[in-house]
Protein backbone atom coordinates (compact mmCIF):
# COMPACT_ATOMS: atom_id res chain seq x y z
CA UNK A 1 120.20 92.05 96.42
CA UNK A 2 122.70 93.72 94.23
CA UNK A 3 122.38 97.02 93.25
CA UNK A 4 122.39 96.43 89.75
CA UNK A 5 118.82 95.39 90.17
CA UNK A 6 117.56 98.15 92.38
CA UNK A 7 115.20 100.69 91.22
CA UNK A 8 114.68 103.82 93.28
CA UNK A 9 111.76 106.51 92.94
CA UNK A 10 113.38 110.14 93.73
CA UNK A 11 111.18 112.43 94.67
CA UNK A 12 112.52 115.60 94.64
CA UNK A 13 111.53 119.00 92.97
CA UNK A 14 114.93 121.23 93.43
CA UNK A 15 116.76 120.69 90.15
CA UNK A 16 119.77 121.04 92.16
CA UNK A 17 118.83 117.68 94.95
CA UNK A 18 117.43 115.90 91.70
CA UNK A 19 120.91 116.09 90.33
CA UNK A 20 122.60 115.44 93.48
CA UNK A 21 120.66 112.54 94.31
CA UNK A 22 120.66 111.31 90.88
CA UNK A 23 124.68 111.81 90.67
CA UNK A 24 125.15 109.46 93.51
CA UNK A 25 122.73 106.64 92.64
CA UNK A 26 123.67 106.55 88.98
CA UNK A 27 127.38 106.29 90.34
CA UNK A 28 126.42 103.12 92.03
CA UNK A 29 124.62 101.86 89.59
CA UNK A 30 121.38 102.17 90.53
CA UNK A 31 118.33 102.61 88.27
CA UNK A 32 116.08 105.58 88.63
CA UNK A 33 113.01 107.11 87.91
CA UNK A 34 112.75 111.49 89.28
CA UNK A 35 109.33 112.94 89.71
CA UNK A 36 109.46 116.53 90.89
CA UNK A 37 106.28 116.26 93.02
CA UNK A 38 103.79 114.42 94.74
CA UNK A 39 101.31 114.33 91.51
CA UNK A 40 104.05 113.17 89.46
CA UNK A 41 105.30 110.48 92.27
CA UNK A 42 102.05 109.13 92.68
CA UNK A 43 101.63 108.41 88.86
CA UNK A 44 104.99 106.34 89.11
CA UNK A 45 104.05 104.54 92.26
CA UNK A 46 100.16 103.65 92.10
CA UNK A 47 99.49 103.97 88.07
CA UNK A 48 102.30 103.45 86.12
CA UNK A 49 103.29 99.19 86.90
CA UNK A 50 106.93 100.05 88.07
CA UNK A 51 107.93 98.35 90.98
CA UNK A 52 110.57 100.19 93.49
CA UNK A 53 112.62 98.88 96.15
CA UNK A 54 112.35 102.33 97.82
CA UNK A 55 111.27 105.71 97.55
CA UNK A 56 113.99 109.44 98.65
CA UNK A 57 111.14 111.64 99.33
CA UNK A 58 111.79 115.65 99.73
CA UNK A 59 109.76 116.56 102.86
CA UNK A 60 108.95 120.01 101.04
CA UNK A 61 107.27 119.34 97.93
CA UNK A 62 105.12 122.06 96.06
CA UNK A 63 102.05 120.06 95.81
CA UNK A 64 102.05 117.67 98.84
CA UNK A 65 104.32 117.76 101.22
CA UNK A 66 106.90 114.52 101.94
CA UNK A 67 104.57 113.53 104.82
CA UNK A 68 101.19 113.24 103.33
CA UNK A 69 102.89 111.18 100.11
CA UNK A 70 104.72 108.45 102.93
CA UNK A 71 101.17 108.48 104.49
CA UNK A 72 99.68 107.56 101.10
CA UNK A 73 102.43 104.97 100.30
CA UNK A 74 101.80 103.51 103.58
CA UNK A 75 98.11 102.97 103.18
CA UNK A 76 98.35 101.50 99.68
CA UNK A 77 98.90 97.58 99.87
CA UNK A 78 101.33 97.80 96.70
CA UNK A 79 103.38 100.25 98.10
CA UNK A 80 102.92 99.56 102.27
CA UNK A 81 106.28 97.81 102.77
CA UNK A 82 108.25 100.28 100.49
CA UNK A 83 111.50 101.82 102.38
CA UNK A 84 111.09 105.31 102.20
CA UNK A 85 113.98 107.83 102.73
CA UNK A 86 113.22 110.97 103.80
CA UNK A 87 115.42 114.55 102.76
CA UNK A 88 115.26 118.35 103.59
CA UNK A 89 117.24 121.05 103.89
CA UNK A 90 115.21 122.21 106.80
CA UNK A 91 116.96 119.83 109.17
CA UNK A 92 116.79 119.53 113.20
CA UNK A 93 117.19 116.74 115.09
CA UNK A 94 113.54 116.67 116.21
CA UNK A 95 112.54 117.22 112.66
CA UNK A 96 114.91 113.75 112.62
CA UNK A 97 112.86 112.16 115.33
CA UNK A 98 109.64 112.92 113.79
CA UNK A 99 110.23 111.64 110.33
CA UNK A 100 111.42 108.64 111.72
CA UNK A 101 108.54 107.99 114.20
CA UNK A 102 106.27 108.77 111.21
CA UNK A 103 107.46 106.00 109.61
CA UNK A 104 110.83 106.89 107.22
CA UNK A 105 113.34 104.52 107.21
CA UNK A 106 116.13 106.81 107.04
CA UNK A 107 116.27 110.68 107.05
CA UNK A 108 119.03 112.68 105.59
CA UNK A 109 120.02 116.58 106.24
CA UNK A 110 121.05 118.30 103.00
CA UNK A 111 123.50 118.58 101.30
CA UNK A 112 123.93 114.99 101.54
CA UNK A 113 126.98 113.20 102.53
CA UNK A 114 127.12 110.69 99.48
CA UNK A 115 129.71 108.26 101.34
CA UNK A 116 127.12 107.54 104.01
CA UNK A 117 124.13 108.08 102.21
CA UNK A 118 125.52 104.88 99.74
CA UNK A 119 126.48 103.16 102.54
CA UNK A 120 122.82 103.67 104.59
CA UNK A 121 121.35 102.42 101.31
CA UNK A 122 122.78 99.37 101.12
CA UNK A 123 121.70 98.75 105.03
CA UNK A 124 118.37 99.03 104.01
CA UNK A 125 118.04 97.40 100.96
């Protein structure tokens, strides 16, 4: 698929990651649509008709956290097969191990490396 066509959710509600995030994506062309918590996320994914071909979820988020809105996507039939990418700045490798297990397809320390971030992208979609 090429990225021209893909359309990611971002999930973030640091100012600072949204922009990051947003930097990189829009540099590759990607189309994007920021909500800056859960509420706001699950408007886009469950209400609003958009279709994504994945989700970057913050794992600290001020309403819900990242895991209860991958738990959510994964229980929804619209959204069960959507990629989601987990980030935090609260990284440790177990913290690694658990997003993973709980289902994220990726998982990403901040700040965010943008060569292999891009690159990880394109693996997965």
């Amino acid at each position: 698929m090429s990225q021209r066509n893909w359309h990611i959710l971002v999930v973030e509600d640091d100012p600072d990651g949204q922009e990051v995030v947003a930097t990189i994506l829009q540099h590759l062309n990607i189309s994007i649509d920021v909500a800056g918590d859960a509420a706001q996320a699950e408007t886009l994914l469950f209400q609003s008709g958009s279709t994504y071909h994945a989700a970057i979820i913050d794992l600290a988020l001020p309403d819900k956290d990242g895991w209860a809105l991958l738990s959510e996507i994964q229980q929804a039939p619209k959204t069960a097969a959507l990629p989601c990418i987990a980030v935090t700045a609260f990284h440790t490798s177990k913290l690694r191990e658990d997003a993973i297990k709980a289902g994220f397809t990726a998982y990403f320390a901040k700040p965010i490396d943008a060569t292999v971030f891009a690159r990880r992208l394109e693996e997965i979609l």
